[in-house]
N, C-alpha and C. Protein backbone atom coordinates (compact mmCIF):
# COMPACT_ATOMS: atom_id res chain seq x y z
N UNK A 1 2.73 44.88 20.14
CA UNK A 1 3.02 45.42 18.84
C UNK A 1 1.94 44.96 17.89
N UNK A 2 1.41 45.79 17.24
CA UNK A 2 0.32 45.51 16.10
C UNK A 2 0.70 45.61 14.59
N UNK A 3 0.86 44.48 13.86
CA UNK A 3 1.16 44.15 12.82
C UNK A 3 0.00 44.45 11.94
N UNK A 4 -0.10 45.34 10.83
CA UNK A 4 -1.35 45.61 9.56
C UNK A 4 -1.00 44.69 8.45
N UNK A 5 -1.70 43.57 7.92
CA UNK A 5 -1.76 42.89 7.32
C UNK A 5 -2.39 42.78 5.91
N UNK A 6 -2.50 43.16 4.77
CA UNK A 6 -3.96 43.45 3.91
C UNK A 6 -3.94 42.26 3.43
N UNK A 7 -5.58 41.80 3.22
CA UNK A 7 -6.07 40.76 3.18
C UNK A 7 -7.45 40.66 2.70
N UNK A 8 -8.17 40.11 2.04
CA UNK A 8 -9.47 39.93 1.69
C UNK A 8 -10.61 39.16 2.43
N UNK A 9 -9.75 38.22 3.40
CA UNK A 9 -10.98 37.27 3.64
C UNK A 9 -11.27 37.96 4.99
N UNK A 10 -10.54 38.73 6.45
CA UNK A 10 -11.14 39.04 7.19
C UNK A 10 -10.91 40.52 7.85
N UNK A 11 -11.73 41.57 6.95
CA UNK A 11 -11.44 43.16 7.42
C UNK A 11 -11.79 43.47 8.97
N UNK A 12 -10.45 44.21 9.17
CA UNK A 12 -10.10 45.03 10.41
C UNK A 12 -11.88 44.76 11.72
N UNK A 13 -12.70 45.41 11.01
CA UNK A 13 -14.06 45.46 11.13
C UNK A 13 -14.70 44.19 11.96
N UNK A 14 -14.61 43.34 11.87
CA UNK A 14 -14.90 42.21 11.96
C UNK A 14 -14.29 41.64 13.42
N UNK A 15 -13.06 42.21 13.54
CA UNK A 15 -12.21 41.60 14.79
C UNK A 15 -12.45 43.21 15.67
N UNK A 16 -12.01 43.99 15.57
CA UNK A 16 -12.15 45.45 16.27
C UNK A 16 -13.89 46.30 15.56
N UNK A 17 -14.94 46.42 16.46
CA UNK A 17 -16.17 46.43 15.52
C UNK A 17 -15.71 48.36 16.01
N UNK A 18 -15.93 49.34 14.79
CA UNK A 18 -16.51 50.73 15.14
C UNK A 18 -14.70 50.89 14.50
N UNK A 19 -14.17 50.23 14.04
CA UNK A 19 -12.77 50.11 13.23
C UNK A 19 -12.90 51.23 12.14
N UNK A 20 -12.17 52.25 12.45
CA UNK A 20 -11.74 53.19 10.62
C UNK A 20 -11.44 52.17 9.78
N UNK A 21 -10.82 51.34 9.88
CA UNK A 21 -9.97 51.06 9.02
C UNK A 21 -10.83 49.30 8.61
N UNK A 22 -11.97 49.34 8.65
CA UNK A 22 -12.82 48.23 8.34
C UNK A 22 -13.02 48.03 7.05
N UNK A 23 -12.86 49.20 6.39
CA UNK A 23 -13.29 48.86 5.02
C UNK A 23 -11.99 48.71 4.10
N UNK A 24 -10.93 48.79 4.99
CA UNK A 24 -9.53 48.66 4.18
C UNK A 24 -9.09 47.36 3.60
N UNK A 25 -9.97 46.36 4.56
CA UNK A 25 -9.63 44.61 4.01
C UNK A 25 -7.74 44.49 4.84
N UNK A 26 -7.90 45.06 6.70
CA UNK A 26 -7.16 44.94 7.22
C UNK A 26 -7.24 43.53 7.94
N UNK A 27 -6.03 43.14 8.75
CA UNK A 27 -6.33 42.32 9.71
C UNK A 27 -5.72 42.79 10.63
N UNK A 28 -5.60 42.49 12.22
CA UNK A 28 -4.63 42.55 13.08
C UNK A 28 -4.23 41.41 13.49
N UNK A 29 -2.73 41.52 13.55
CA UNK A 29 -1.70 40.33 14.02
C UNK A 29 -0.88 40.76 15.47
N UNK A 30 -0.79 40.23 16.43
CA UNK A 30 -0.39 40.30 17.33
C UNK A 30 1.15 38.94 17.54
N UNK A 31 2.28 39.98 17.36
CA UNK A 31 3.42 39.19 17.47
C UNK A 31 4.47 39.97 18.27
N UNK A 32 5.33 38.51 18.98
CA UNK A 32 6.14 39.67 20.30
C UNK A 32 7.96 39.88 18.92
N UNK A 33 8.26 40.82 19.99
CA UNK A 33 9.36 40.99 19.08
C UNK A 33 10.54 41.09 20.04
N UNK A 34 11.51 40.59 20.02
CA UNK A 34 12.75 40.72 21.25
C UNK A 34 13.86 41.57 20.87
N UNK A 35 13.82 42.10 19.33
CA UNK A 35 14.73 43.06 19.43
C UNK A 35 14.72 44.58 18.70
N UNK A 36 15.20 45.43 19.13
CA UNK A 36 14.89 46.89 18.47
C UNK A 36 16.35 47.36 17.88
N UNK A 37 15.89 47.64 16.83
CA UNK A 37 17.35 48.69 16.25
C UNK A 37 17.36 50.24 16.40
N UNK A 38 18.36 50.37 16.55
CA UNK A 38 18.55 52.11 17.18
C UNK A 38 18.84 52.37 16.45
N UNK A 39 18.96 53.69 15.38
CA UNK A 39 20.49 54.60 14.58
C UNK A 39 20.57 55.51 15.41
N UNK A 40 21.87 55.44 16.50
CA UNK A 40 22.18 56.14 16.85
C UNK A 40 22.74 57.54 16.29
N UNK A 41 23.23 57.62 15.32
CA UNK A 41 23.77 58.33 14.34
C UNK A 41 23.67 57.43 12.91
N UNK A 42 23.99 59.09 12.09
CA UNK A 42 23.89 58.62 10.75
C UNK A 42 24.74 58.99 9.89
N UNK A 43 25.97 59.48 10.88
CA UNK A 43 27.13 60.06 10.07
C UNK A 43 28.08 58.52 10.22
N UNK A 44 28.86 58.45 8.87
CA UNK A 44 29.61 57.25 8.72
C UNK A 44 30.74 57.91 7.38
N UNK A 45 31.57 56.99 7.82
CA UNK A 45 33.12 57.89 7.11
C UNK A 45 33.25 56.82 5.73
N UNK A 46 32.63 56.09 5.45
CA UNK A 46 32.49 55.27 4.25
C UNK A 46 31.21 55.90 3.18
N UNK A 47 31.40 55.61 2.37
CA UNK A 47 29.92 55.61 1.25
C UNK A 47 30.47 54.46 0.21
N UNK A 48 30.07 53.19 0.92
CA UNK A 48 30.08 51.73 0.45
C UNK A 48 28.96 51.99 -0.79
N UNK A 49 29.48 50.76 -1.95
CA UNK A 49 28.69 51.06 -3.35
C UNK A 49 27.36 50.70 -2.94
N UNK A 50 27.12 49.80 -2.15
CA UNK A 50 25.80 49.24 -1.72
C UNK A 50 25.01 49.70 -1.34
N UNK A 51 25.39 50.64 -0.64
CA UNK A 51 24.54 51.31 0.40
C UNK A 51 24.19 52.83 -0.10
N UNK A 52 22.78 53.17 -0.30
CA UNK A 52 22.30 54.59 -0.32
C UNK A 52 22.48 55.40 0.23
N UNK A 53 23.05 55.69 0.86
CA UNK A 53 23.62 56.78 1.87
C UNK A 53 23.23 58.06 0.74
N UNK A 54 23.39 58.15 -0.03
CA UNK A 54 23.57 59.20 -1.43
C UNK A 54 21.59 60.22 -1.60
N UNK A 55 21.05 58.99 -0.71
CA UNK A 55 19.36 59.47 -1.15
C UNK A 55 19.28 59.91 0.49
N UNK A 56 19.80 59.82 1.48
CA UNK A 56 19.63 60.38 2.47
C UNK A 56 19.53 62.47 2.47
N UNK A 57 17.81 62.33 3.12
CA UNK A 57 17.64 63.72 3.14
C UNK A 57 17.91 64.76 4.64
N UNK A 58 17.88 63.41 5.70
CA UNK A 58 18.26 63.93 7.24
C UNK A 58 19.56 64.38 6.88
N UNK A 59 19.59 65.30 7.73
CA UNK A 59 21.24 65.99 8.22
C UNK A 59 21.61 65.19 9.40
N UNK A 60 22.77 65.54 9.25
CA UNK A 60 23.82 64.12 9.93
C UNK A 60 23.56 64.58 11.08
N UNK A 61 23.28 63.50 12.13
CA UNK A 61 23.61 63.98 13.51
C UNK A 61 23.64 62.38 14.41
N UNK A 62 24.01 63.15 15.90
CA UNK A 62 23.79 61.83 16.13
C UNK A 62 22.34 61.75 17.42
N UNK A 63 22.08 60.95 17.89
CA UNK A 63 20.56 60.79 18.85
C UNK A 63 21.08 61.47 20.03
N UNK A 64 19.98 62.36 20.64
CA UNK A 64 20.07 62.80 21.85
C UNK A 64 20.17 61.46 22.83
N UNK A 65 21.08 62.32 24.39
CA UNK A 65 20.94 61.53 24.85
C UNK A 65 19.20 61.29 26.04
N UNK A 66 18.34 62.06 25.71
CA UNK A 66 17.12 62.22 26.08
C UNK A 66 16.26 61.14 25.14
N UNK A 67 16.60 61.49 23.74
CA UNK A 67 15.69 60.30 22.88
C UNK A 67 15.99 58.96 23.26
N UNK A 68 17.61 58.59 23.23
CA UNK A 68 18.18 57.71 24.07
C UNK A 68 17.90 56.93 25.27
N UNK A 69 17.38 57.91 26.01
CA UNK A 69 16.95 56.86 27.12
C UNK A 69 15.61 56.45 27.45
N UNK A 70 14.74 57.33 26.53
CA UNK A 70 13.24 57.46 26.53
C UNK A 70 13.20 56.25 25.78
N UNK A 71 13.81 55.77 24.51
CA UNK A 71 14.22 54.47 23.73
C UNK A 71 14.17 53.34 24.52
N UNK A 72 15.66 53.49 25.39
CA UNK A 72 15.85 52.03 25.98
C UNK A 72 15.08 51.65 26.99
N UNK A 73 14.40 52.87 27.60
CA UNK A 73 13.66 52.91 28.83
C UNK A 73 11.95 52.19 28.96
N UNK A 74 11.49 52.36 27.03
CA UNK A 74 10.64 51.67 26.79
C UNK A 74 10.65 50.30 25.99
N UNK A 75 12.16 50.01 25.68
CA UNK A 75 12.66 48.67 25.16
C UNK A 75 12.77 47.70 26.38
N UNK A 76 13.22 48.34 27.51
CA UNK A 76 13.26 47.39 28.87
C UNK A 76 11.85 47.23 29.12
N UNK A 77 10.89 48.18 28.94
CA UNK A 77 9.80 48.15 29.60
C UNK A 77 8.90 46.98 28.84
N UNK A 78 9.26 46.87 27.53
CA UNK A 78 8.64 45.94 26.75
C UNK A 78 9.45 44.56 26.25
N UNK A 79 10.16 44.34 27.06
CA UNK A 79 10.83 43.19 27.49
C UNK A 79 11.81 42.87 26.41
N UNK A 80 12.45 44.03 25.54
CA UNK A 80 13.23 43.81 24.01
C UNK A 80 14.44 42.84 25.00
N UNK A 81 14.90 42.22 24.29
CA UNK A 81 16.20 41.57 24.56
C UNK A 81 17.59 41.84 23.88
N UNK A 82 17.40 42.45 22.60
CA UNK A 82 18.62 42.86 21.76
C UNK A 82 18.59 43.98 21.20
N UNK A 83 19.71 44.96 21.68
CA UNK A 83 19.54 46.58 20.94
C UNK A 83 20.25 46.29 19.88
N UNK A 84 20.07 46.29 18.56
CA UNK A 84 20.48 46.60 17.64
C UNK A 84 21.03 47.91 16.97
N UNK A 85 22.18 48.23 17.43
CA UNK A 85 22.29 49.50 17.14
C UNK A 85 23.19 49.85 15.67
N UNK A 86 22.51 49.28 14.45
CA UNK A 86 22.63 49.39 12.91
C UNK A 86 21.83 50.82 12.57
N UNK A 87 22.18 50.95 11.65
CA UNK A 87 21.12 52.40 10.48
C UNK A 87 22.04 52.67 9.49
N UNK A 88 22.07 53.82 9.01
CA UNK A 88 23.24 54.18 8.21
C UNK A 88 24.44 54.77 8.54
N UNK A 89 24.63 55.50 10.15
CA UNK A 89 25.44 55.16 10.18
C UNK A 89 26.98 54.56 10.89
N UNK A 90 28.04 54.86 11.40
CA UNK A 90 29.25 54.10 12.05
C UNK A 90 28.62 54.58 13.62
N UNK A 91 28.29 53.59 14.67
CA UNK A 91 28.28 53.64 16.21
C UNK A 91 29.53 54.73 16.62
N UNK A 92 31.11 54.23 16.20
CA UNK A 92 31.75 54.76 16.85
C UNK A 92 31.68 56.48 16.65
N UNK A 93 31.48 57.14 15.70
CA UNK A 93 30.90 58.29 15.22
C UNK A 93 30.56 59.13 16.38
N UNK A 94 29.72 58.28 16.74
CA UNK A 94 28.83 58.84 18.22
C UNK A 94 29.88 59.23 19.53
N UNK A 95 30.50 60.22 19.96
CA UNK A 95 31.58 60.30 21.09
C UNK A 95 30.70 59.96 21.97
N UNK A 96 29.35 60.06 22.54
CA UNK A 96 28.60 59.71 23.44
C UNK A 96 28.23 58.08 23.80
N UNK A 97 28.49 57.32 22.46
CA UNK A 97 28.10 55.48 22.57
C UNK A 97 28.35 54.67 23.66
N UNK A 98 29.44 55.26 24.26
CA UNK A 98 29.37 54.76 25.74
C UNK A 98 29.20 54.72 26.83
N UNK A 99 28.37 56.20 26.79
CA UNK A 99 27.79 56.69 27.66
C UNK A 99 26.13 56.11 27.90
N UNK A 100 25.82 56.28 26.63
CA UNK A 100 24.33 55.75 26.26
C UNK A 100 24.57 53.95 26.36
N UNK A 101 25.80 53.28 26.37
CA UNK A 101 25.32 52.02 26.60
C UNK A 101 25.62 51.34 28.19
N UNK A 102 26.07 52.44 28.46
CA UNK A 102 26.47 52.37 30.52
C UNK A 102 25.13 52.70 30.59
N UNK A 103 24.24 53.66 29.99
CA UNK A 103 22.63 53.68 30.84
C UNK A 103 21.73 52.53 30.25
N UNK A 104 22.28 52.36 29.46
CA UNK A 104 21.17 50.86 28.63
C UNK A 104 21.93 49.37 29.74
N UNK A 105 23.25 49.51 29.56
CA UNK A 105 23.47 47.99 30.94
C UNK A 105 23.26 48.31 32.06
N UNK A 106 22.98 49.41 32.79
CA UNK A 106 22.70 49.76 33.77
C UNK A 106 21.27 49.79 34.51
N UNK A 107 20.39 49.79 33.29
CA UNK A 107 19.03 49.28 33.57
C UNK A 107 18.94 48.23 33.45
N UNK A 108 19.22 47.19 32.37
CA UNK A 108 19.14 46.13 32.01
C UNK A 108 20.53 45.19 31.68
N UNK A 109 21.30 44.42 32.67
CA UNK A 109 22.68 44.09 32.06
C UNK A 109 22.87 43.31 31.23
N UNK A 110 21.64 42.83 30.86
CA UNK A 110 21.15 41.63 30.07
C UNK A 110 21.03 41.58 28.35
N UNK A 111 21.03 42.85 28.32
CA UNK A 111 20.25 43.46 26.90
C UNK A 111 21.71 43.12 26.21
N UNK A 112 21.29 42.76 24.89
CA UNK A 112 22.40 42.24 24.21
C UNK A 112 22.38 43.30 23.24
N UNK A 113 23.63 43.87 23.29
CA UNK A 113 23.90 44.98 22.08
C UNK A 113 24.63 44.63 21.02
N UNK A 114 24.45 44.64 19.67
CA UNK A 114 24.57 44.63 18.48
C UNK A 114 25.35 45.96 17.61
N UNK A 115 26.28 45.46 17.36
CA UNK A 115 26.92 46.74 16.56
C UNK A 115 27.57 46.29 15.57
N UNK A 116 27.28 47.34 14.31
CA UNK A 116 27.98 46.97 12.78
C UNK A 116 28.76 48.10 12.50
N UNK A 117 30.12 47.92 12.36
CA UNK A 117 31.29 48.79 11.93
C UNK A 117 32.15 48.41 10.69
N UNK A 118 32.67 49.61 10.70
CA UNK A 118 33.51 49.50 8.98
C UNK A 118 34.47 49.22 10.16
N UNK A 119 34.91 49.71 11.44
CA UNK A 119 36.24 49.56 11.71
C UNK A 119 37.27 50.81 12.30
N UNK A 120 36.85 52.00 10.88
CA UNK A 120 37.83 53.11 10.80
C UNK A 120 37.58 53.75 11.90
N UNK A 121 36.64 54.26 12.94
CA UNK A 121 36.62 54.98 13.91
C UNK A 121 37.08 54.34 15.10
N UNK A 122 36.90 52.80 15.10
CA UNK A 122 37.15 51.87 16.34
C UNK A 122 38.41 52.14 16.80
N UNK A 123 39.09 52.68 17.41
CA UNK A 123 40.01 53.37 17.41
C UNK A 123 40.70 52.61 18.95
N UNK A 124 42.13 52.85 18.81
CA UNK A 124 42.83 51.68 20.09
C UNK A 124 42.06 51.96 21.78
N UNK A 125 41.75 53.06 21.82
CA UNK A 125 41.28 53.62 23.51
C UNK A 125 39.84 53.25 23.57
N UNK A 126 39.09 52.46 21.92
CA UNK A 126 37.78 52.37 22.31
C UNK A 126 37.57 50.85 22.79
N UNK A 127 38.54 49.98 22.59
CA UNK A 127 38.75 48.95 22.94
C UNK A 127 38.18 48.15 23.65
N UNK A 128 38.71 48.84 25.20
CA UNK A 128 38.49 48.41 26.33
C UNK A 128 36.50 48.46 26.44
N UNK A 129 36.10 49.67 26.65
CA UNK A 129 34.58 50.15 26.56
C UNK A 129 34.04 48.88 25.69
N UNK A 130 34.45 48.65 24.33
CA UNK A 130 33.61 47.62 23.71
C UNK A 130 33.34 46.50 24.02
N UNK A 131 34.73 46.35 24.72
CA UNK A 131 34.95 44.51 25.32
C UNK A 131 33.31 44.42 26.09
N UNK A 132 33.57 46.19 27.02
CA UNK A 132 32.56 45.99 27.90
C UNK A 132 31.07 46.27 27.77
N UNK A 133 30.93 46.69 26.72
CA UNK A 133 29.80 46.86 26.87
C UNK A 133 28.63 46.44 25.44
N UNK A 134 29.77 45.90 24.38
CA UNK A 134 29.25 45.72 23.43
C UNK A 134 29.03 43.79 23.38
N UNK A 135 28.15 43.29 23.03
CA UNK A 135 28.04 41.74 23.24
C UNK A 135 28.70 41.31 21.67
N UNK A 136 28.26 41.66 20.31
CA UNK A 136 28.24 41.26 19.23
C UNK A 136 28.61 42.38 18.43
N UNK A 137 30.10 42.05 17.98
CA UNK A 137 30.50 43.13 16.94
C UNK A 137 30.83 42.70 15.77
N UNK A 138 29.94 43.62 14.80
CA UNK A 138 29.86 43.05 12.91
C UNK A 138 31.24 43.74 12.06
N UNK A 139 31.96 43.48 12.01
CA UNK A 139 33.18 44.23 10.77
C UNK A 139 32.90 44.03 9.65
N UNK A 140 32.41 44.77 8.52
CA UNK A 140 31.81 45.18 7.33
C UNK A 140 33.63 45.20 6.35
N UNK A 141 33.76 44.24 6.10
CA UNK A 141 35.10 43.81 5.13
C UNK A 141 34.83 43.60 3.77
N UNK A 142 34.92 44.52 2.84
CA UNK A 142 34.71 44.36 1.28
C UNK A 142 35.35 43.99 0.26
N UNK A 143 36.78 43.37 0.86
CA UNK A 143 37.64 43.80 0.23
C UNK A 143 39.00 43.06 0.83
N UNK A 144 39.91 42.35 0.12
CA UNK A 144 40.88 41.94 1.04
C UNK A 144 42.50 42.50 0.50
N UNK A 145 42.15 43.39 -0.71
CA UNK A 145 43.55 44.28 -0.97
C UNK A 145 42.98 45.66 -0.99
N UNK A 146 43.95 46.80 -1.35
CA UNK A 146 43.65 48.31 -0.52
C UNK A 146 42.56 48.86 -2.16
N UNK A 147 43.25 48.67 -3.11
CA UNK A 147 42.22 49.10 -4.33
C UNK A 147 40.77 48.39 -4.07
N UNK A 148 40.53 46.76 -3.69
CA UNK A 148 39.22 46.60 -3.67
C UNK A 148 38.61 47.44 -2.67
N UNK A 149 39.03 47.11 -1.56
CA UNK A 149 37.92 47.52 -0.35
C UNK A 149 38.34 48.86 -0.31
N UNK A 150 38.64 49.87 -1.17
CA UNK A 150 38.59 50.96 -1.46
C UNK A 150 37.81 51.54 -2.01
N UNK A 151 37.81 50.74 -3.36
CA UNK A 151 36.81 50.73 -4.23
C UNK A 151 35.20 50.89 -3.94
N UNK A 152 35.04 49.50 -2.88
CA UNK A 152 33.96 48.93 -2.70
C UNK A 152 33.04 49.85 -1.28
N UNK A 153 34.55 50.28 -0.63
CA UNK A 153 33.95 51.61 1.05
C UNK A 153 34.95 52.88 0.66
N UNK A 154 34.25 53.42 -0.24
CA UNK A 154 35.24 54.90 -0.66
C UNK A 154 34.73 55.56 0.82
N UNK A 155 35.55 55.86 1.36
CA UNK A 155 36.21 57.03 2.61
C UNK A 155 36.82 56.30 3.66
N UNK A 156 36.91 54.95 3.24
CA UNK A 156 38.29 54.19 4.55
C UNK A 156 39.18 53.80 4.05
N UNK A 157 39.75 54.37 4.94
CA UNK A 157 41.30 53.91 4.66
C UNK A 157 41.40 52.40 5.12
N UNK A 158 42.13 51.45 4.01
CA UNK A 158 42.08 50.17 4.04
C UNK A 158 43.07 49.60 5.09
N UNK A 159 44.63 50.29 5.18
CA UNK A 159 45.19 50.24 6.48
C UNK A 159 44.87 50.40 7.49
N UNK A 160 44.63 51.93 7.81
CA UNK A 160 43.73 52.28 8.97
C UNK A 160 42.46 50.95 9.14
N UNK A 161 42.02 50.54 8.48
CA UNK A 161 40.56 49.42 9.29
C UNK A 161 41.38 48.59 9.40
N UNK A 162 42.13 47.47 8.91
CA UNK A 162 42.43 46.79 9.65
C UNK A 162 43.41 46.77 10.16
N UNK A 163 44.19 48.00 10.54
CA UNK A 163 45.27 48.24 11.52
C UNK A 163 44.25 48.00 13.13
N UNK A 164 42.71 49.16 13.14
CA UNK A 164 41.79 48.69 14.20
C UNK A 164 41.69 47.65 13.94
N UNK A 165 40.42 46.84 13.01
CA UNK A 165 40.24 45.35 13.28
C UNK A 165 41.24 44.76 13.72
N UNK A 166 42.59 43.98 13.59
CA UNK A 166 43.20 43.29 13.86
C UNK A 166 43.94 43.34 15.40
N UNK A 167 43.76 44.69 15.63
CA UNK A 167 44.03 45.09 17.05
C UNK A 167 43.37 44.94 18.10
N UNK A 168 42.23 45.12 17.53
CA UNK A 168 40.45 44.84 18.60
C UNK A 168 40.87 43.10 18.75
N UNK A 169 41.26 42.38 17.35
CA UNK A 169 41.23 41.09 17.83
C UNK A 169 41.99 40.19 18.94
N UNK A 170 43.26 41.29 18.49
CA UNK A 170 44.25 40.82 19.56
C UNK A 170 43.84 41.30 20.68
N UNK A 171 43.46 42.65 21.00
CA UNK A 171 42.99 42.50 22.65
C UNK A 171 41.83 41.61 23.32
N UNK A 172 40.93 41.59 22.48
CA UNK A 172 39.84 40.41 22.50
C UNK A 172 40.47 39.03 23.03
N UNK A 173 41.13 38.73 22.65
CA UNK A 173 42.10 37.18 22.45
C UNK A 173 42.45 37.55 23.85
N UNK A 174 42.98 38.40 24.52
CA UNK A 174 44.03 38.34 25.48
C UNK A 174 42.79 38.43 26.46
N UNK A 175 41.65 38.40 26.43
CA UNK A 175 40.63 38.86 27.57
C UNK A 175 39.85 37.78 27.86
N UNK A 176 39.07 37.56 28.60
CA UNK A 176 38.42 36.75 29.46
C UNK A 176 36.87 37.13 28.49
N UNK A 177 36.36 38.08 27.56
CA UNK A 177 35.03 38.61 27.28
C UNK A 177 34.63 37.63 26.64
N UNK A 178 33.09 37.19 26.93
CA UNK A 178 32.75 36.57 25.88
C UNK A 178 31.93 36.64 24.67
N UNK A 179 32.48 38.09 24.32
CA UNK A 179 32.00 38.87 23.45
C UNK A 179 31.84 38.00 22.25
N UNK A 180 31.11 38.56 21.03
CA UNK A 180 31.04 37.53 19.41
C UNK A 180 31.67 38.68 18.86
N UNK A 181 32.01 37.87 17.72
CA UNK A 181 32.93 39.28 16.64
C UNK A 181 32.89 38.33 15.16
N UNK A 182 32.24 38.75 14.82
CA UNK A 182 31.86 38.47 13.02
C UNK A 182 32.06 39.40 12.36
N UNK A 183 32.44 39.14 10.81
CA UNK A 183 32.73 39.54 9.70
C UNK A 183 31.73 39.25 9.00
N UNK A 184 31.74 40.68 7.96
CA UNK A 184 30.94 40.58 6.42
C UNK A 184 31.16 40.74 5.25
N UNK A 185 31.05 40.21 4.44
CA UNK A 185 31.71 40.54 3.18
C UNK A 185 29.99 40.25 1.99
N UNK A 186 29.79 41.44 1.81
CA UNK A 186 28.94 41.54 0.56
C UNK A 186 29.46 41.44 -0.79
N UNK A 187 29.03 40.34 -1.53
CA UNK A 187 29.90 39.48 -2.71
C UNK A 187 29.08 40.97 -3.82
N UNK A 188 29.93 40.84 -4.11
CA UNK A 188 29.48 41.99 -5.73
C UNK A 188 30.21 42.01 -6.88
N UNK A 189 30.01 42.11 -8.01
CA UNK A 189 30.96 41.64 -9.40
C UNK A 189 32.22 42.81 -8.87
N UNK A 190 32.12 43.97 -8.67
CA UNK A 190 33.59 44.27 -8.04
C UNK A 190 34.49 43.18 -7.00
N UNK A 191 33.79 42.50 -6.08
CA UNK A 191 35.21 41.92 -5.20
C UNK A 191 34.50 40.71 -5.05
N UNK A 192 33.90 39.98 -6.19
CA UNK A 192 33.64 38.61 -6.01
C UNK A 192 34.65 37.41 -6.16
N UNK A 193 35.85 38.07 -6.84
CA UNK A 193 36.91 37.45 -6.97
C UNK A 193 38.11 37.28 -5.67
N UNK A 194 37.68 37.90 -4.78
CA UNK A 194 38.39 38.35 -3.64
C UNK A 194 37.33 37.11 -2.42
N UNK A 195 36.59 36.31 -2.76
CA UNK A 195 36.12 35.62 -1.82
C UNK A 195 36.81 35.18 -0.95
N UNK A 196 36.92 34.02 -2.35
CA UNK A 196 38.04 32.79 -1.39
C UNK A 196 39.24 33.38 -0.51
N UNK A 197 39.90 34.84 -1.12
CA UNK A 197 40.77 34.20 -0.32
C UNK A 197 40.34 35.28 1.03
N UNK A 198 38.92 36.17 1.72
CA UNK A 198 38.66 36.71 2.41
C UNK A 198 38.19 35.54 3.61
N UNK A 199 37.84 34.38 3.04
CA UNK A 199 37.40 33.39 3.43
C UNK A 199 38.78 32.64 4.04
C-alpha cells in the first residue's frame, strides 16, 4: 500500500527518479495495513443526528456478490486480518450478509469480521448465523428512554432494538461463542444527560 505524503524536504523525484509527481513536494511511505472496511450496503433504517446520511448522492443498494468476492479475495491475498464491514449503512439490510461471510470464512476462517448495528434489522432467526460468523458486534445505543434514542436514531423503533439487542444477548450467554459484543453511545447535548445511567 502506498501512502502520498506532502512535504517539502524530500519530492517524490528524488526516491522514484522519471516520477510525474516530482515536482509535487511528494513522498512515498510504505505501511502494512491488517484491516479493510467493506460497505456492504448503504441502506440503513435510522438517520441518526450525527451521521450525514442526508448528503449521500449514491442510490441505495447493496454490493454485488461478484464485487464481494473480488474484495475478500484480494484482502486474503494481501494478508488483511479484519473485515470491517462499517459505511453508512445497517449489515443486516443486506439479505445476502451471510452468504458473503460463509465465502469470506471459507477462504480464510481466520479473518475477523467487524460489524456495527443499530440493532433494528438483527432480527431473532439472524442470531444463530451471527454467533457464527460474525467475531465483533458494535450496538449503536443513543439513548436509554424511547423519546431520546428516538430523537437521537429517527427510524428505530426503540422497543423493537432492544427487544433484538437484549435477545442476541441472551442467546450469546447461552452459547459456547467467543464472539465480542460492544456498545456505543455518542454523548451529544441531546442525550448527554442519559450517560450515567446508559453506563
Amino acid at each position: 500500500m502506498v501512502l502520498l505524503v506532502p512535504t517539502y524536504s524530500q519530492p517524490l523525484g528524488s526516491i522514484i527518479p522519471g516520477s510525474t509527481a516530482a515536482d509535487e513536494g511528494y513522498v512515498v511511505s510504505y505501511f502494512e495495513n491488517s484491516e479493510l472496511t467493506i460497505e456492504v450496503t448503504n441502506n440503513c433504517s435510522a438517520s441518526c443526528v450525527m451521521c450525514p446520511r442526508e448528503l449521500q448522492t449514491r442510490k441505495i443498494e447493496r454490493m454485488t456478490d461478484d464485487v464481494w468476492r473480488k474484495t475478500v479475495d484480494d484482502a486474503f491475498a494481501h494478508d488483511i486480518k479484519v473485515l470491517d464491514l462499517c459505511g453508512y449503512g445497517d449489515v443486516f439490510l443486506d439479505k445476502d450478509l451471510f452468504r458473503k461471510l460463509d465465502y469470506a470464512k471459507s477462504l480464510n476462517p481466520d479473518f475477523h469480521v467487524y460489524v456495527s448495528t443499530t440493532g433494528v434489522a438483527m432480527i431473532p432467526r439472524k442470531f444463530e448465523n451471527t454467533l457464527e460468523y460474525i467475531d465483533t458486534l458494535k450496538f449503536s445505543i443513543y439513548g436509554t428512554t424511547k423519546d431520546v434514542y428516538e430523537e437521537m436514531m429517527e427510524g428505530c423503533d426503540f422497543e423493537k432494538s432492544m427487544s433484538n439487542i437484549l435477545g442476541y444477548l441472551e442467546f450469546q450467554d447461552g452459547s459456547s461463542s467467543p464472539a465480542y459484543t460492544i456498545a456505543n453511545y455518542i454523548v451529544m447535548e441531546e442525550n448527554a444527560h442519559q450517560l450515567q445511567d446508559w453506563i
